[in-house]
Protein backbone atom coordinates (compact mmCIF):
# COMPACT_ATOMS: atom_id res chain seq x y z
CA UNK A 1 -2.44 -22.52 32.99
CA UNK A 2 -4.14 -20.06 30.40
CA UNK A 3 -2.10 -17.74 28.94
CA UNK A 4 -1.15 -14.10 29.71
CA UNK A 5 -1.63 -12.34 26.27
CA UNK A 6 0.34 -9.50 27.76
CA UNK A 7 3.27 -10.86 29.00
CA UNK A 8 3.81 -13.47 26.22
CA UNK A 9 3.71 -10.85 23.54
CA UNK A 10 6.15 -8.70 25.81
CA UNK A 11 8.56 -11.82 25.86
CA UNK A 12 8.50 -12.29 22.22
CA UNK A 13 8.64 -8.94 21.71
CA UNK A 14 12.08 -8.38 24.05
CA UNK A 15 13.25 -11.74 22.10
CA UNK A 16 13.24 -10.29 19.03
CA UNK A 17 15.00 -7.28 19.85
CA UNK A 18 17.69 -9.13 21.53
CA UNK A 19 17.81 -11.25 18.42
CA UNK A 20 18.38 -8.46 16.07
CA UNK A 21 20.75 -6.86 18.07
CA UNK A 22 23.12 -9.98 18.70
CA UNK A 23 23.10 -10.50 14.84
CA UNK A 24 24.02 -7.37 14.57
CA UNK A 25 21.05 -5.81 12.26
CA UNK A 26 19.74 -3.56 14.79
CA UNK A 27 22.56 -0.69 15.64
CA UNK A 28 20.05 2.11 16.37
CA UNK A 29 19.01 3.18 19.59
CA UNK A 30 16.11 5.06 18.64
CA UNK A 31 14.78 2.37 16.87
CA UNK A 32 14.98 -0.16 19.36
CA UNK A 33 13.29 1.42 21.31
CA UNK A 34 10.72 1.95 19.24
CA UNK A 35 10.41 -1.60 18.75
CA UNK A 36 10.25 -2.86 22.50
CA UNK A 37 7.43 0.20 22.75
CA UNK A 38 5.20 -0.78 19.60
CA UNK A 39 3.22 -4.02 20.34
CA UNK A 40 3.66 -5.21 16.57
CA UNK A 41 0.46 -7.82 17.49
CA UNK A 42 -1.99 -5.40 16.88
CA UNK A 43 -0.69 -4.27 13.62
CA UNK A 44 -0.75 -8.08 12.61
CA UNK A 45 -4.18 -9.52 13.91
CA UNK A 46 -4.03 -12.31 11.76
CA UNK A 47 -1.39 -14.41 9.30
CA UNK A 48 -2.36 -16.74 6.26
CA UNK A 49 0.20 -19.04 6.41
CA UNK A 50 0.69 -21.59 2.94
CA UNK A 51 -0.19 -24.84 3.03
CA UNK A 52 0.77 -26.21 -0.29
CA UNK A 53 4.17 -26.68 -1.75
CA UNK A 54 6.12 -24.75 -4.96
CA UNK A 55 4.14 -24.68 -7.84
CA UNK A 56 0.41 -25.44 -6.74
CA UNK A 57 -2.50 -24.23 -8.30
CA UNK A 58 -4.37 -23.25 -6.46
CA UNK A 59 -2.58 -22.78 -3.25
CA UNK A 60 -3.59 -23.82 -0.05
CA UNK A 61 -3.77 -21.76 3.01
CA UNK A 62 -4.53 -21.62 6.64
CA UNK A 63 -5.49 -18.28 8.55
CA UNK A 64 -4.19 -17.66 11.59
CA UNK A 65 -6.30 -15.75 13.55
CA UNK A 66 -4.76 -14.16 17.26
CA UNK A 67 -7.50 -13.66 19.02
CA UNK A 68 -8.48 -17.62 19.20
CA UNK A 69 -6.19 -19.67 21.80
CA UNK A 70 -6.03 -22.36 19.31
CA UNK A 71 -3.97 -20.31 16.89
CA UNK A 72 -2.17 -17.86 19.26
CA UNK A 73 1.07 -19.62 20.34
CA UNK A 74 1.55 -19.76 16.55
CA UNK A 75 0.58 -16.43 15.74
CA UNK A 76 2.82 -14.95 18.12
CA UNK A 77 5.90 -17.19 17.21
CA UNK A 78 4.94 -16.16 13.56
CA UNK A 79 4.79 -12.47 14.11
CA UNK A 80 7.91 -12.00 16.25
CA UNK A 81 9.67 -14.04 13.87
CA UNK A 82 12.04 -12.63 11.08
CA UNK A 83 9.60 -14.04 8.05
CA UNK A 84 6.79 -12.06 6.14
CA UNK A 85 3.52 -11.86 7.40
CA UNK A 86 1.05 -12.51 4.79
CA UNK A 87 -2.43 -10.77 5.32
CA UNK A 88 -4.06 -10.46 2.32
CA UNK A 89 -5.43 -12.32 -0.35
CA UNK A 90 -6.31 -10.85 -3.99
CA UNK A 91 -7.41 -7.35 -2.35
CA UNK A 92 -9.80 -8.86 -0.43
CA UNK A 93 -11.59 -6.74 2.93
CA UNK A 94 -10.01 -7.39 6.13
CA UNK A 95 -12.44 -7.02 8.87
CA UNK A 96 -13.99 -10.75 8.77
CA UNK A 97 -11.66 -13.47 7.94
CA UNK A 98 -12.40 -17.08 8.23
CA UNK A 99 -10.10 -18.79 10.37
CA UNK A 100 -8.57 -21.74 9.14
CA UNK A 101 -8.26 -23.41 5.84
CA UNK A 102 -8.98 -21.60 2.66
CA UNK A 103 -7.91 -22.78 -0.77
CA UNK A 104 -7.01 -20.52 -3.59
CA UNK A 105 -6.06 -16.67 -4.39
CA UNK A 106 -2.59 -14.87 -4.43
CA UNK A 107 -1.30 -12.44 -1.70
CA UNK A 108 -1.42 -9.08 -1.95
CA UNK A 109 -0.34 -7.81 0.85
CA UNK A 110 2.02 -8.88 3.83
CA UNK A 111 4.21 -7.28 6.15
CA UNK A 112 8.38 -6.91 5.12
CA UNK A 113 10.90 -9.36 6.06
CA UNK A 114 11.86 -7.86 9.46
CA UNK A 115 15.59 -7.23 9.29
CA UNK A 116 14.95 -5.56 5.55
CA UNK A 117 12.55 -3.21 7.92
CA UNK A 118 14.89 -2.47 10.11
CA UNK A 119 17.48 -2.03 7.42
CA UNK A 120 16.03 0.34 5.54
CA UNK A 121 14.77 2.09 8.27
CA UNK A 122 18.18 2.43 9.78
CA UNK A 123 19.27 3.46 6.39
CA UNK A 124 16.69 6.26 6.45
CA UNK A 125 18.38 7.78 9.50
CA UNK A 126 15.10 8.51 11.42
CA UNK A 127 15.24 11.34 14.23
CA UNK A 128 12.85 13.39 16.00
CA UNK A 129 10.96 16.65 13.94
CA UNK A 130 11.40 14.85 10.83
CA UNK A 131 7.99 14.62 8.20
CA UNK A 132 7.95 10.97 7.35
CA UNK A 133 6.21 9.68 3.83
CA UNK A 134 5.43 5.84 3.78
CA UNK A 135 4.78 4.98 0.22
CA UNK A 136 2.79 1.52 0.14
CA UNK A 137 2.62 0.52 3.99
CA UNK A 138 1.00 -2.27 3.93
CA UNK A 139 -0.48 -2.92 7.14
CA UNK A 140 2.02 0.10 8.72
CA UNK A 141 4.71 -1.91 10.59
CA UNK A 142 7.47 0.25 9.39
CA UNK A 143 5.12 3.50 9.32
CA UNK A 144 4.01 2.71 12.96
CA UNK A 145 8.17 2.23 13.81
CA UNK A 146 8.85 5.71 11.81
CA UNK A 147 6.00 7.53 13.42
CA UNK A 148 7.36 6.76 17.30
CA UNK A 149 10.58 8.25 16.27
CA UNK A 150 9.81 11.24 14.51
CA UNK A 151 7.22 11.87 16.54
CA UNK A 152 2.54 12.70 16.44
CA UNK A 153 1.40 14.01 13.23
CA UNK A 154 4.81 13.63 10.81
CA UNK A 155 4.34 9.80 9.38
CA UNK A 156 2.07 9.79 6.62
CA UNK A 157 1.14 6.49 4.64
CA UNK A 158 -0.04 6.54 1.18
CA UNK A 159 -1.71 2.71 0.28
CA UNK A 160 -3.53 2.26 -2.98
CA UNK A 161 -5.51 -0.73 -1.97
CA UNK A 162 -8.46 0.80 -0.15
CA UNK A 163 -9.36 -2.41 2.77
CA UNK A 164 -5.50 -2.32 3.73
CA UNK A 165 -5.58 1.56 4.35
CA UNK A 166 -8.77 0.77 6.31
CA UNK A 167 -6.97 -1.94 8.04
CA UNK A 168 -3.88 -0.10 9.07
CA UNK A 169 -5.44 3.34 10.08
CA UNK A 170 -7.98 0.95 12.32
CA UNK A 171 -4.82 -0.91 13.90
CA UNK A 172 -2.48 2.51 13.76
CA UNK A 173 -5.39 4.47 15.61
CA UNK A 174 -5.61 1.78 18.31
CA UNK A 175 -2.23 2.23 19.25
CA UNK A 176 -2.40 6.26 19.56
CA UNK A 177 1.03 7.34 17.61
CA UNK A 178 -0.44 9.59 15.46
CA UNK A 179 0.08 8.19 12.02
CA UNK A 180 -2.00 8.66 8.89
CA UNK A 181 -2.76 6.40 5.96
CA UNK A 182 -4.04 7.94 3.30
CA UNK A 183 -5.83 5.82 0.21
CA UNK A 184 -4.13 6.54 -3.08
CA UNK A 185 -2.00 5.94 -5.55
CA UNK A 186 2.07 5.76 -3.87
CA UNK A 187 3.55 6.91 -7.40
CA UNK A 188 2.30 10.11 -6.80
CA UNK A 189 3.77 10.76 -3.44
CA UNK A 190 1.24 12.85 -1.28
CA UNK A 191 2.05 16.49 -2.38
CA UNK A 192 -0.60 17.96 0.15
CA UNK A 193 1.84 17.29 2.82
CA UNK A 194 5.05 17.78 1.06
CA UNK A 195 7.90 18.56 1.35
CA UNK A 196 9.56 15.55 3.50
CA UNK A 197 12.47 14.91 5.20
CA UNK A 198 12.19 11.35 4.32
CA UNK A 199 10.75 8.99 2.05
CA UNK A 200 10.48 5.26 2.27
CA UNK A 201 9.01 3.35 -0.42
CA UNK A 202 8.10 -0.38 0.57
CA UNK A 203 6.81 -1.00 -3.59
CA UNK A 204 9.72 -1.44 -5.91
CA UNK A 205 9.86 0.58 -8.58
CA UNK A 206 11.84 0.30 -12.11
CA UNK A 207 12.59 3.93 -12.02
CA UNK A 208 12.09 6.95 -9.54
CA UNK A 209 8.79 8.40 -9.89
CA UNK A 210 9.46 12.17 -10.25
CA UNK A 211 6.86 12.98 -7.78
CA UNK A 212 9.30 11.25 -5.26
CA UNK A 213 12.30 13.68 -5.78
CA UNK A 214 9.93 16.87 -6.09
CA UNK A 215 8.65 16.05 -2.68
CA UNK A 216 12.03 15.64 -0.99
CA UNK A 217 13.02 18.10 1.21
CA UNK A 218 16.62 19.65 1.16
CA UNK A 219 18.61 17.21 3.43
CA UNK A 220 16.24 14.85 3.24
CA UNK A 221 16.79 11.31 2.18
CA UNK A 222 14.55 8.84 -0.27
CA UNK A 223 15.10 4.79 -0.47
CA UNK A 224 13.13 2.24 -2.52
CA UNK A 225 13.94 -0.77 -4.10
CA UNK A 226 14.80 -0.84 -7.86
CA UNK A 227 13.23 -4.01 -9.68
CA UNK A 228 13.46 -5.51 -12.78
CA UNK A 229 12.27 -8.43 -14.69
CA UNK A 230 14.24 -10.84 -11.95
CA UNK A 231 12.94 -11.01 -8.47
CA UNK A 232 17.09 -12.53 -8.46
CA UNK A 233 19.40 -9.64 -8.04
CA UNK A 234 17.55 -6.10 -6.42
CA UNK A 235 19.02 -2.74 -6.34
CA UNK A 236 18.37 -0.43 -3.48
CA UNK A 237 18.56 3.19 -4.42
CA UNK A 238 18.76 6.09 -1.76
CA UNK A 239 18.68 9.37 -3.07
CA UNK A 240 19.70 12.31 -1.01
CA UNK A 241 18.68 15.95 -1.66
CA UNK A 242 21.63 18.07 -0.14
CA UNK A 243 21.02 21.60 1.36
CA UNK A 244 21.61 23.22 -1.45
CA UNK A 245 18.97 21.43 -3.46
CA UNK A 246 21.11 19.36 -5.34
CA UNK A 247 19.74 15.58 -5.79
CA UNK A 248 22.35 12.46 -5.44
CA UNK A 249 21.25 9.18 -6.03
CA UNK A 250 23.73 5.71 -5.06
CA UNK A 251 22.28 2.56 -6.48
CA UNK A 252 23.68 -0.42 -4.59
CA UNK A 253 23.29 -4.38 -4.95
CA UNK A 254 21.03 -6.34 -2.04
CA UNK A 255 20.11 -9.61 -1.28
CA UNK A 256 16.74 -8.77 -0.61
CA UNK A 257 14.47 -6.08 -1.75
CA UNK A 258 10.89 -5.03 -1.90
CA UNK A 259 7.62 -6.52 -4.18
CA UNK A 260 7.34 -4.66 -6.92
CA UNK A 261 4.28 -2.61 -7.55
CA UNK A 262 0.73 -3.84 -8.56
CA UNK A 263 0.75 -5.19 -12.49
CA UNK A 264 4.75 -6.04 -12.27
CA UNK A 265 5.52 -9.21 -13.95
CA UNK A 266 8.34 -10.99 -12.66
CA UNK A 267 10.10 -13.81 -14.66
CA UNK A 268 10.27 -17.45 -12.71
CA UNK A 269 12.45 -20.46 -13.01
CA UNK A 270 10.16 -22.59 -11.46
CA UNK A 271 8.36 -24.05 -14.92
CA UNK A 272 11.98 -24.87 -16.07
CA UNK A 273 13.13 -26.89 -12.64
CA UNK A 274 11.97 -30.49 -13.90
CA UNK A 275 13.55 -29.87 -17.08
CA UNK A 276 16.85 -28.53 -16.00
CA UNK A 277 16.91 -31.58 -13.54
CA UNK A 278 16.53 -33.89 -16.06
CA UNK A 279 18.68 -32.30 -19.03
CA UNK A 280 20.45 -30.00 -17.76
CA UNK A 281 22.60 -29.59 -21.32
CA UNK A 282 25.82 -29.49 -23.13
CA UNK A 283 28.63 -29.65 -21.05
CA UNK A 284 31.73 -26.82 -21.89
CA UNK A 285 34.59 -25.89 -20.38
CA UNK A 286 34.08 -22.19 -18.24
CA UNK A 287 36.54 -19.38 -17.36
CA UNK A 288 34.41 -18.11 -15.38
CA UNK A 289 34.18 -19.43 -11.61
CA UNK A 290 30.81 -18.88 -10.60
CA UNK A 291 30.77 -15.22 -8.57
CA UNK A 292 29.83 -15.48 -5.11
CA UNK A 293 25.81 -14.64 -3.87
CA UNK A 294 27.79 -11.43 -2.61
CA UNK A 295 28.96 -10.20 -5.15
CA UNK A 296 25.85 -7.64 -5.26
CA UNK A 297 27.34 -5.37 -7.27
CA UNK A 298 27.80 -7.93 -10.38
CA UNK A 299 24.52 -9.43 -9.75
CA UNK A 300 22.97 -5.88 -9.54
CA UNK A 301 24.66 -5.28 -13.41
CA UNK A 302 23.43 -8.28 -14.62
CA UNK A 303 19.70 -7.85 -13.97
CA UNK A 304 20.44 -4.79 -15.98
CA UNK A 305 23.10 -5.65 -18.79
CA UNK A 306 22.23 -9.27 -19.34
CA UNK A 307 18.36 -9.08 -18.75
CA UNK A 308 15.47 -11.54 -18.87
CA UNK A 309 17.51 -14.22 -16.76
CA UNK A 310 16.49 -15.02 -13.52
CA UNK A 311 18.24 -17.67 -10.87
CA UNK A 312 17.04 -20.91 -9.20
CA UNK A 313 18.00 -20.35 -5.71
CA UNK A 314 16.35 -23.98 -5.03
CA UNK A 315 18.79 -25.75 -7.48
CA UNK A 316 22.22 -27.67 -6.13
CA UNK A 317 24.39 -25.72 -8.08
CA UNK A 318 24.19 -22.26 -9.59
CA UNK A 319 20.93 -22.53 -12.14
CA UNK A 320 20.45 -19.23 -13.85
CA UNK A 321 17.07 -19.15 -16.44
CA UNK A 322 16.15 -17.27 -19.43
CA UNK A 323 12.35 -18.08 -19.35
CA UNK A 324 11.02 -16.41 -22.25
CA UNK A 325 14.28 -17.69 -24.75
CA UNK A 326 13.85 -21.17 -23.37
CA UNK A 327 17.44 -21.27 -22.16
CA UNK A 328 19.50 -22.41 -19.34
CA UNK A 329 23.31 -22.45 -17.64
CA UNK A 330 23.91 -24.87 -14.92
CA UNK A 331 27.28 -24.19 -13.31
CA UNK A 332 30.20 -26.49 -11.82
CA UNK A 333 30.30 -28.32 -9.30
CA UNK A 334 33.70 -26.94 -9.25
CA UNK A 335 34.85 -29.09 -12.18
CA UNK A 336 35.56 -25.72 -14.35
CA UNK A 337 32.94 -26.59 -16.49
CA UNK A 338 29.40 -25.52 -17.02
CA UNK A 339 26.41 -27.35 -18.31
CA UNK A 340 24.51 -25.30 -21.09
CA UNK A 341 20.92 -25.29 -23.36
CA UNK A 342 19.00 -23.51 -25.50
CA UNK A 343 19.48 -20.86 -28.16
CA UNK A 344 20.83 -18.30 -25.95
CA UNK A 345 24.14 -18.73 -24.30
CA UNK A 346 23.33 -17.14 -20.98
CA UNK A 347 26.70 -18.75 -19.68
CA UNK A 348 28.34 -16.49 -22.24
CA UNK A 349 26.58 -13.48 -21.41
CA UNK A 350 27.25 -13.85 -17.78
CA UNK A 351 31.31 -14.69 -18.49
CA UNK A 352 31.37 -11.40 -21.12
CA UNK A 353 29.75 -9.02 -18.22
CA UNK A 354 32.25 -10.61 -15.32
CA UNK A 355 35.04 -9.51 -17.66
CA UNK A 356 33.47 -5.61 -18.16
CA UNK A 357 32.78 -5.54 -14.20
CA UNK A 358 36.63 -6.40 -13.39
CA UNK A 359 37.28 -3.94 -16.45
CA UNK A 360 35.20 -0.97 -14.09
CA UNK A 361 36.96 -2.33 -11.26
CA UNK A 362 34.87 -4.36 -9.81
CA UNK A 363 32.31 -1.52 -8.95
CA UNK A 364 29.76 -2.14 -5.75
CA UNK A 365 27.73 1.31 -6.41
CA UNK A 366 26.44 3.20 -8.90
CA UNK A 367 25.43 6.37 -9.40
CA UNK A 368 22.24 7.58 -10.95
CA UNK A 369 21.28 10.46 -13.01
CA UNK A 370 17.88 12.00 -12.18
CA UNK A 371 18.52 14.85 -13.86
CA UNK A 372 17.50 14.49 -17.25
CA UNK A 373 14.70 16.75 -18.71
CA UNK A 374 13.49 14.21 -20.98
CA UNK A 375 12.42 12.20 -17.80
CA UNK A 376 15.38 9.31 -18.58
CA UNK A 377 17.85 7.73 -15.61
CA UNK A 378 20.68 7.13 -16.63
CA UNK A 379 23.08 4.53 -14.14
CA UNK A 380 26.95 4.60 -14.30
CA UNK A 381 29.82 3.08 -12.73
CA UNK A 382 31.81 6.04 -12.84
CA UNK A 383 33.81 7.73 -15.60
CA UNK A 384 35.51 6.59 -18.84
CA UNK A 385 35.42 4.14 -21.58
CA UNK A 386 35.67 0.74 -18.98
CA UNK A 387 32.64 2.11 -17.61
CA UNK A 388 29.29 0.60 -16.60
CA UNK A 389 26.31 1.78 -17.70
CA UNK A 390 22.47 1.49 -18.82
CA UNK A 391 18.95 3.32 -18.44
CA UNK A 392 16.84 3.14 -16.47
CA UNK A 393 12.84 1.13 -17.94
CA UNK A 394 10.24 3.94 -17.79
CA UNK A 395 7.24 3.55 -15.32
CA UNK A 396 5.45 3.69 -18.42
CA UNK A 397 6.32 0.39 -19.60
CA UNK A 398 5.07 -1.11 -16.27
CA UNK A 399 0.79 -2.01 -16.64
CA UNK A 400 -0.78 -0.02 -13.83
CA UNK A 401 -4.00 -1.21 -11.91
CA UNK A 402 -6.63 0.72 -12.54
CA UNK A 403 -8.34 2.38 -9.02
């Protein structure tokens, strides 16, 4: 029996929603319906989907491409599923992709992880009337979701990689919401437009460009992702401009968080794996009992307070990396000791910070300064001498690709 395009996406669609709901990561209304209304499969034409395993250079990949029957059933299990949808490869133009296998390149563009869009999204608080500011959409899932709640002409995309605002506007304009993506750079914001009642930045950023917080409206409400070296331990920031003007800005742990921005470097584990396996170092005894993945608000300090370390998720027991010192930590199991190498103790550093976070009291939040004249963010804990508390890197220190 051939199949109906229309009622299998409709399934899938329904499926999903249902799914979200029951785990309980979709609470708002508005949004789901917003969801069951947008037919995400036109957004997402096509998915590479990686071939090879960790580590291989140059990676294999296969493109999925929806509008072949071979490849639908796939596509449609792919794109109502809760992974990222990768689209692009190393900026390259969208309109004719070869189906099927293709060897080498790097992605550069994919769709979110669909409960962090419907986190953040549900974060942002989205209503009717409100002007909507997408800051690196991508191919304008969560701009096309933002734009049927607030409503025609409010959600406005700003994408600096020219093909994927192509893309998305082509894809948005079939489906008739309204929504505009502009081609620039998203560190500037889009002032022609400004100010807006919300800002969602799907790019993580080491700091708050200032543009941001000058085009956010009073009451409105800004979220991005913080990075830093470590893809390990994000920070999600919202800021919220209050009526009267003034600007609040909570900095909070996550398990997940955005890519950061075009020219970010990242620090891996992955070289180290074989390594670690095989010598995994000098074994001493620990006070320290490995904190739990959910301790976000530890984690969150560390990226910060012990930087340059990043964590092997893939490892048996808790692995944490300092690439560029050549060092390692390899926790437990449970046997209160920890196995250790290089020159820098990073079980050490890790045992000293635990102590200052109990110290603060075990803080989950932190508040950040955006008001300094000299253009510096500061990030506390609170108040006191047992504080936490570092700055913000500047954007400056962060290469930028050239347009």
């Amino acid at each position: 029996m051939p199949l109906d395009l229309h009622e299998a996406t409709s399934r899938r669609r329904a499926g999903m929603v249902d799914r979200l709901a029951a785990e309980g990561v979709l609470t708002d209304s508005l949004l789901r319906d917003a969801l069951l209304r947008l037919p995400r499969e036109v957004l997402l034409p096509h998915a590479y989907v990686r071939v090879s395993g960790p580590g291989a250079d140059p990676i294999d990949w296969r493109l999925l491409d929806g509008s072949h029957p071979d490849d639908r059933l796939e596509w449609l299990d792919l794109i109502h599923g809760d992974e990222s949808i990768l689209l692009q490869r190393d900026g390259e133009p969208l309109n004719a992709l070869p189906r099927g296998p293709v060897t080498g390149g790097h992605m550069t563009s994919m769709s979110t992880y669909t409960p962090a869009t419907i986190e953040a999204l549900q974060a942002m608080e989205l209503d009717s009337g409100q002007r909507y500011l997408e800051l690196g959409p991508g191919p304008g899932v969560s701009l096309a979701l933002a734009a049927a709640i607030t409503g025609p002409g409010l959600a406005t995309g700003v994408e600096r990689d020219g093909h994927m605002a192509a893309f998305a506007q082509q894809n948005l304009d079939r489906l008739g919401i309204g929504a505009e993506v502009i081609e620039g750079d998203a560190l500037d914001g889009h002032e022609a437009r400004a100010p807006y009642d919300r800002i969602h930045s799907g790019i993580g950023v080491p700091c708050v460009p200032v543009p941001w917080v000058e085009q956010l409206a009073p009451g409105g409400r800004l979220l991005t992702t913080l990075v830093t070296r470590t893809p390990s331990w994000p920070g999600q920031l919202l800021v919220t401009r209050t009526a009267a003007g003034t600007v609040e800005a909570v900095l909070r742990g996550r398990p997940r968080g955005y890519r950061p921005l075009l020219g970010y470097r990242w620090l891996n584990a992955l070289d180290h794996r074989a390594r670690i396996k095989a010598a995994p170092g000098t074994a001493r005894s620990t006070r320290l009992t490995p904190p739990p993945d959910e301790a976000y608000g530890y984690w969150l300090a560390a990226a910060y307070l012990a930087p340059g370390l990043v964590r092997d998720f893939q490892a048996e027991t808790m692995t944490i990396v300092a690439p560029e010192n050549d060092s390692w930590a390899v926790a437990g199991p449970g046997d209160g000791t920890v196995r250790v190498h290089g020159p820098r103790d990073v079980w050490a550093e890790l045992e000293n910070l635990h102590a200052r976070w109990e110290q603060a009291g075990r803080p989950e939040q932190y508040q950040v300064d955006l008001r300094d004249s000299a253009g510096a963010q500061h990030v506390t804990s609170g108040v006191g001498p047992k504080a936490l508390a570092w700055t913000l890197p500047p954007l400056a220190a962060v290469p930028r690709q050239a347009p």
